[in-house]
N, C-alpha and C. Protein backbone atom coordinates (compact mmCIF):
# COMPACT_ATOMS: atom_id res chain seq x y z
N UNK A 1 0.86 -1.17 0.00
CA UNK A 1 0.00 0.00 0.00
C UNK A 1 0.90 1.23 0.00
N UNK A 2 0.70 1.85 -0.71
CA UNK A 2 1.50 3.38 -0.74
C UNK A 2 1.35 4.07 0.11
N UNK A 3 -0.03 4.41 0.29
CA UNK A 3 -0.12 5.15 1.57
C UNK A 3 -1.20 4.61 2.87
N UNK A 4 -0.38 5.02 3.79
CA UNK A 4 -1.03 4.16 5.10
C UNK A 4 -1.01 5.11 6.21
N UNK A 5 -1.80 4.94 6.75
CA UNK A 5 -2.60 6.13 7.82
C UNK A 5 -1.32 4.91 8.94
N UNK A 6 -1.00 6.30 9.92
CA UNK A 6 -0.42 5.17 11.50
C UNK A 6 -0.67 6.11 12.06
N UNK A 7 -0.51 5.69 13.22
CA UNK A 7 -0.69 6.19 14.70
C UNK A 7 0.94 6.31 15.52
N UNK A 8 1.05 7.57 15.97
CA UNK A 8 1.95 8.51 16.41
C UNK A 8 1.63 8.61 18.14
N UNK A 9 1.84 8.07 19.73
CA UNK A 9 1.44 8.64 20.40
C UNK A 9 0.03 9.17 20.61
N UNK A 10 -1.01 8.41 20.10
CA UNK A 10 -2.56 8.24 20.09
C UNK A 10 -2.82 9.71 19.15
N UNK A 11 -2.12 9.77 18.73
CA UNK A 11 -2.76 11.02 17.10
C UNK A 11 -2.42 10.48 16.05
N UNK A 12 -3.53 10.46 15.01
CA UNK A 12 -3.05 10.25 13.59
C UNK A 12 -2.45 11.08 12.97
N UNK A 13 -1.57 10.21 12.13
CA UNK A 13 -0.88 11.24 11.08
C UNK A 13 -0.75 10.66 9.68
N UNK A 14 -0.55 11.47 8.93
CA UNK A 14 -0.43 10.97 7.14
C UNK A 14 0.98 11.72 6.93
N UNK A 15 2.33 11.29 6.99
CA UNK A 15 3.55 11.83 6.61
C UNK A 15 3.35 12.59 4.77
N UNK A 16 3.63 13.28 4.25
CA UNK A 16 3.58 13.81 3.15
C UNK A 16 4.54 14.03 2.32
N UNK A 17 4.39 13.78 1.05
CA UNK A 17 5.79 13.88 0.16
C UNK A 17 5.15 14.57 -0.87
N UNK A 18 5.50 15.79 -1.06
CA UNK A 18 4.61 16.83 -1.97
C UNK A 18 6.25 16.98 -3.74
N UNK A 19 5.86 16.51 -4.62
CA UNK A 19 6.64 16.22 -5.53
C UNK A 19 6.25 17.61 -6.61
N UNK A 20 6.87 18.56 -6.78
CA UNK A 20 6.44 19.48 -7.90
C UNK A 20 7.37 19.53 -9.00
N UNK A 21 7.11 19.47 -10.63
CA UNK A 21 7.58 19.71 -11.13
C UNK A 21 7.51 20.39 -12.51
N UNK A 22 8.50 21.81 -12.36
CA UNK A 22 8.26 22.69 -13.75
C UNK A 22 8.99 22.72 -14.76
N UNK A 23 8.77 23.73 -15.76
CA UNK A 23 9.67 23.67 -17.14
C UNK A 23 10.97 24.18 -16.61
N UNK A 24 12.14 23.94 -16.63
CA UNK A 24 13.60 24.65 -17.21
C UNK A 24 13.57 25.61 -18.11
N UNK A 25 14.49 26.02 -17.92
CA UNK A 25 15.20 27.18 -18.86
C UNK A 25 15.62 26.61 -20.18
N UNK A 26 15.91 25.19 -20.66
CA UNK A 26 16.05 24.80 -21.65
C UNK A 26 15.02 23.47 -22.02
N UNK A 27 15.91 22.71 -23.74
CA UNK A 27 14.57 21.96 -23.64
C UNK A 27 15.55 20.75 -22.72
N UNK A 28 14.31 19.65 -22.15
CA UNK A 28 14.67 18.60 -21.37
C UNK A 28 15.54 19.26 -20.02
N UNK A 29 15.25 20.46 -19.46
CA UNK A 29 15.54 20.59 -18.24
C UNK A 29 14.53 20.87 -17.00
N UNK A 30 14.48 20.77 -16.32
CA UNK A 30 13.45 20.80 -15.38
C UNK A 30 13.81 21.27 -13.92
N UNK A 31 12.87 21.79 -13.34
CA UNK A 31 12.96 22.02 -11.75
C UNK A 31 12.48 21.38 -10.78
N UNK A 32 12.46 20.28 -10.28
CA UNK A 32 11.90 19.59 -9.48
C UNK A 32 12.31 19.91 -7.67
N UNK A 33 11.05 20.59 -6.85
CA UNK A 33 10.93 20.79 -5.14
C UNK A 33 10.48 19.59 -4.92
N UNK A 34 10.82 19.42 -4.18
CA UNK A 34 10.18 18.12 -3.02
C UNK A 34 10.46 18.66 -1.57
N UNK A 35 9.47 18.01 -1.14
CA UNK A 35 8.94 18.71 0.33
C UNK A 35 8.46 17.99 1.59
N UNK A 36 9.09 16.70 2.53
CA UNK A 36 9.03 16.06 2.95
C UNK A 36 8.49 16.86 4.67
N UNK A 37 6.75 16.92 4.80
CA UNK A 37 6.15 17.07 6.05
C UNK A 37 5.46 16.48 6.81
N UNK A 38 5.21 16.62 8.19
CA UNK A 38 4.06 15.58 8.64
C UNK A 38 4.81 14.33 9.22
N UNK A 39 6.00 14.57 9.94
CA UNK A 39 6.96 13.56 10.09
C UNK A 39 7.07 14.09 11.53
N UNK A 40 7.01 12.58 12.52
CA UNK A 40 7.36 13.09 13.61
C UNK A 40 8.05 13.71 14.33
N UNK A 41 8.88 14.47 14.57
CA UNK A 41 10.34 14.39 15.48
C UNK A 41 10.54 15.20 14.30
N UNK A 42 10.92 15.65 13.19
CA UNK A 42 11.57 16.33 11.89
C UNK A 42 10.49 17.54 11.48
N UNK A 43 11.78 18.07 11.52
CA UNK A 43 11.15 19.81 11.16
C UNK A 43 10.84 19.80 9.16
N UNK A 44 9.76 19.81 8.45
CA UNK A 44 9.37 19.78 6.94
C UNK A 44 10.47 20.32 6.43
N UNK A 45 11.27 19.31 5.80
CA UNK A 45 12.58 19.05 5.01
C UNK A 45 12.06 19.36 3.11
N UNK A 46 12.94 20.34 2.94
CA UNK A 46 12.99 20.61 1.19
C UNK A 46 13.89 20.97 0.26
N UNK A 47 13.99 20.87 -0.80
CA UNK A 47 14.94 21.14 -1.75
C UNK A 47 14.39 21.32 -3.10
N UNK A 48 15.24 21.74 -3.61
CA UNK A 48 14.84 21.93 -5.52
C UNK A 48 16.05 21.47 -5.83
N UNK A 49 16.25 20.72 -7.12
CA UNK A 49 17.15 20.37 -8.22
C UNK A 49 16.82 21.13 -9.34
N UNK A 50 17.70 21.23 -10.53
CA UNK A 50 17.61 21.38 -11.91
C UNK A 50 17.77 19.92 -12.18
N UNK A 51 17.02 19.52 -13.32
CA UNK A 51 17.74 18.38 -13.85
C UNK A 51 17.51 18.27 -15.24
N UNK A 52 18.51 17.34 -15.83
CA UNK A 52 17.90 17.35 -17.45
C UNK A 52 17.58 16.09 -17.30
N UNK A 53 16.37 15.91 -17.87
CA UNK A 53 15.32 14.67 -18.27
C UNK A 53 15.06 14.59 -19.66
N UNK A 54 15.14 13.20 -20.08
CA UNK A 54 14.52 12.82 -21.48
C UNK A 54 14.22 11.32 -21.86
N UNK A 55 13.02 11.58 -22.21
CA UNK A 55 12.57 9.98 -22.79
C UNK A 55 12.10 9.99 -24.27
N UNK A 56 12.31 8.68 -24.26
CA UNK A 56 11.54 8.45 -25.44
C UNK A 56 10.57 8.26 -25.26
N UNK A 57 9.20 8.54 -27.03
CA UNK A 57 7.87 7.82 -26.40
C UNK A 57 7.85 6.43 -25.66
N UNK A 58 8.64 5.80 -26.38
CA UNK A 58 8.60 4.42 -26.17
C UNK A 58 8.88 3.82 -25.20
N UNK A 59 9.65 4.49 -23.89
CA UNK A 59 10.06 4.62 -22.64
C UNK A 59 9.47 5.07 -21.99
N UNK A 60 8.70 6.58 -22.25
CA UNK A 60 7.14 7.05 -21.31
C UNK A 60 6.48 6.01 -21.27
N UNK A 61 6.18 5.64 -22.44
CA UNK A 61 5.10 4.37 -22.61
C UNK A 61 4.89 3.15 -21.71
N UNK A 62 6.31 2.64 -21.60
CA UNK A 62 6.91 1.32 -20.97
C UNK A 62 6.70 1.99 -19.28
N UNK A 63 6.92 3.29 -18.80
CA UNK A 63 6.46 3.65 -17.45
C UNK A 63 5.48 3.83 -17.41
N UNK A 64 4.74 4.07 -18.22
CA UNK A 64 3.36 4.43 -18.00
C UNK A 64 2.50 3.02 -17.60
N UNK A 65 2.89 2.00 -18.61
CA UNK A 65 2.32 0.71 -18.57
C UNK A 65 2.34 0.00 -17.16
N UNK A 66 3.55 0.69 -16.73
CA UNK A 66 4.02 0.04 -15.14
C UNK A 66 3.27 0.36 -13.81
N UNK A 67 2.69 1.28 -13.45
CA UNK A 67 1.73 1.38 -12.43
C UNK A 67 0.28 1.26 -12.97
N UNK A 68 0.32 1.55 -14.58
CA UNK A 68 -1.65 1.30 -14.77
C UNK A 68 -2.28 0.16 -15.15
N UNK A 69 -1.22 -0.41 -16.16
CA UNK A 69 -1.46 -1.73 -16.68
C UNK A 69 -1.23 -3.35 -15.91
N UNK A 70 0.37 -3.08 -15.52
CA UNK A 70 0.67 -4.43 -15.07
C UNK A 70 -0.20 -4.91 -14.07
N UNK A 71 -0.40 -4.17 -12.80
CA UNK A 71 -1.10 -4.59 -11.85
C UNK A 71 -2.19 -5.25 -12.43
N UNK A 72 -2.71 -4.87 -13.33
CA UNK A 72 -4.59 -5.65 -14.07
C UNK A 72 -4.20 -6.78 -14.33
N UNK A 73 -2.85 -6.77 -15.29
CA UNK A 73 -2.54 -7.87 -16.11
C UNK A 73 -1.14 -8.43 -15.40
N UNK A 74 -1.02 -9.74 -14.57
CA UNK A 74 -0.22 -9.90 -14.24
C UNK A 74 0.15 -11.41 -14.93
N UNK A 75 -0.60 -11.82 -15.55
CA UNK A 75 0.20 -13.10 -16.57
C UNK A 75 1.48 -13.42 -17.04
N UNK A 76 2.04 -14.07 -17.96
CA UNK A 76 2.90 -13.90 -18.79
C UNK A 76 2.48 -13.30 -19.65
N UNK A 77 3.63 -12.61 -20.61
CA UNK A 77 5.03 -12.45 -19.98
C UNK A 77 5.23 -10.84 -19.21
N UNK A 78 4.00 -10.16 -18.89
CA UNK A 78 3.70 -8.86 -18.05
C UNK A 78 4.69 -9.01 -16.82
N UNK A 79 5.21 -10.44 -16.48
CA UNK A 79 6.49 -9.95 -15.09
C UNK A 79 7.89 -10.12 -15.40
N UNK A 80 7.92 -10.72 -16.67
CA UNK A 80 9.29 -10.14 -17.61
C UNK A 80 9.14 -9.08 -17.82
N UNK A 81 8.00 -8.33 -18.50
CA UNK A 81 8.17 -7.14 -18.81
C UNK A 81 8.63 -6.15 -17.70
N UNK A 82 8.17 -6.43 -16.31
CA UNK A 82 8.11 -5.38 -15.30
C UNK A 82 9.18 -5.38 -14.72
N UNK A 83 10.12 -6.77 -14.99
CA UNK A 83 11.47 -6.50 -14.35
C UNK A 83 12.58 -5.81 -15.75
N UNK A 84 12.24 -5.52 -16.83
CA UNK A 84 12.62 -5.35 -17.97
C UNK A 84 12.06 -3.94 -17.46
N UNK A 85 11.31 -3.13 -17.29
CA UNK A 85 10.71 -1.66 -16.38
C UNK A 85 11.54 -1.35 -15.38
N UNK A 86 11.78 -1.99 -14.31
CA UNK A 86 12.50 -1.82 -12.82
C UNK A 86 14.07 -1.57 -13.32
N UNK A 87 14.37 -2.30 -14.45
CA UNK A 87 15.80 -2.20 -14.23
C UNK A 87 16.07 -0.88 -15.14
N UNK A 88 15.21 -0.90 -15.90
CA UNK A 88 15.42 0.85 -16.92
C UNK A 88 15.23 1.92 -15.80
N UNK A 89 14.12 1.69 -14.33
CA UNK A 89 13.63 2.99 -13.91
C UNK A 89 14.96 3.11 -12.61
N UNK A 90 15.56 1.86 -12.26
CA UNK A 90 16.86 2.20 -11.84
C UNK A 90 17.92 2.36 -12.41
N UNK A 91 18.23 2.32 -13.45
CA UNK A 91 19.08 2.69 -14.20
C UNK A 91 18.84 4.52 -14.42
N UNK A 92 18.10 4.56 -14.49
CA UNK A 92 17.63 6.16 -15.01
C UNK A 92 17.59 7.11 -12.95
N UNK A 93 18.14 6.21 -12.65
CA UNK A 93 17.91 6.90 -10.98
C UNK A 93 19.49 6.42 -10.27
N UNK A 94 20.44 6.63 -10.81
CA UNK A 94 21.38 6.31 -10.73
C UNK A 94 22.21 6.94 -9.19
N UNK A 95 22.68 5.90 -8.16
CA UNK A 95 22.72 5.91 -6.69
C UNK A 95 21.32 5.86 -5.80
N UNK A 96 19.82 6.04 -6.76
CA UNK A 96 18.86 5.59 -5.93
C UNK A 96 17.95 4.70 -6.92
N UNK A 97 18.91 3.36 -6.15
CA UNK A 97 17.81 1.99 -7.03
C UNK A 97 16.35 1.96 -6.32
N UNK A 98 16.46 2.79 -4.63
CA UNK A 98 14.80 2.35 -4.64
C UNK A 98 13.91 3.14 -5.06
N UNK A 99 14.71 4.04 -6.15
CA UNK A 99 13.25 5.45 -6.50
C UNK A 99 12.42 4.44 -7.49
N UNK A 100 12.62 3.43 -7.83
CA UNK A 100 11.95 2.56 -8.96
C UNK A 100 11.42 1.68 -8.00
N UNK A 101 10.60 1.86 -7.09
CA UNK A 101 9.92 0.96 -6.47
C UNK A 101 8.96 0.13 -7.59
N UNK A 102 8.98 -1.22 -6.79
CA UNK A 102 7.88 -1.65 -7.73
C UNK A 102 6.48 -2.02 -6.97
N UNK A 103 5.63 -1.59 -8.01
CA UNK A 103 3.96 -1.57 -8.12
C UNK A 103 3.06 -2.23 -6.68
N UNK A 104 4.06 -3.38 -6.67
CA UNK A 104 3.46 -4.75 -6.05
C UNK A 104 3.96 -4.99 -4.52
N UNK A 105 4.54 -3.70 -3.89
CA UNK A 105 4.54 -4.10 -2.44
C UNK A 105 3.94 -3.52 -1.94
């Protein structure tokens, strides 16, 4: 489950990861804030990057397929395909293999 309600010291809480992202100054560059609040003990942690990003259609496509499709269709060969996904979306996240979480935990 992605997101899960817990209990903090008999108060609920929902920790938050607020992901924004705009155009760059060029093409395939981007500004991405992230904004980590709602965390016990930690004062709401943030940053911005520049980054240059680029895909192909055919690579949007193949991510796209990965959180909407596979889960429906989990047959063959849909879990070749998804580890054939995981290893492109860590590859493309290079020092963070777990930003490519997969679908299914």
């Amino acid at each position: 489950m992605l997101f899960q309600r817990v209990c903090h010291r008999g108060v609920d809480f929902v920790p938050v990861l607020k992901i924004n992202q705009y155009a760059g100054g060029a093409p395939h560059r981007y500004r991405i804030d992230i904004t980590a609040e709602n965390i016990p003990g930690l004062a709401p942690q943030s940053f911005s990057r520049e980054i240059t990003f680029d895909l192909t259609p055919q690579d949007g496509e193949r991510i796209r397929w990965y959180p909407e499709d596979y889960p429906q269709f989990e047959e063959d060969p849909a879990p070749q395909t998804a580890k054939g996904v995981e290893a492109f979306m860590a590859g493309r996240s290079p020092g963070h293999p777990r930003l490519a979480l997969s679908m299914r935990e």
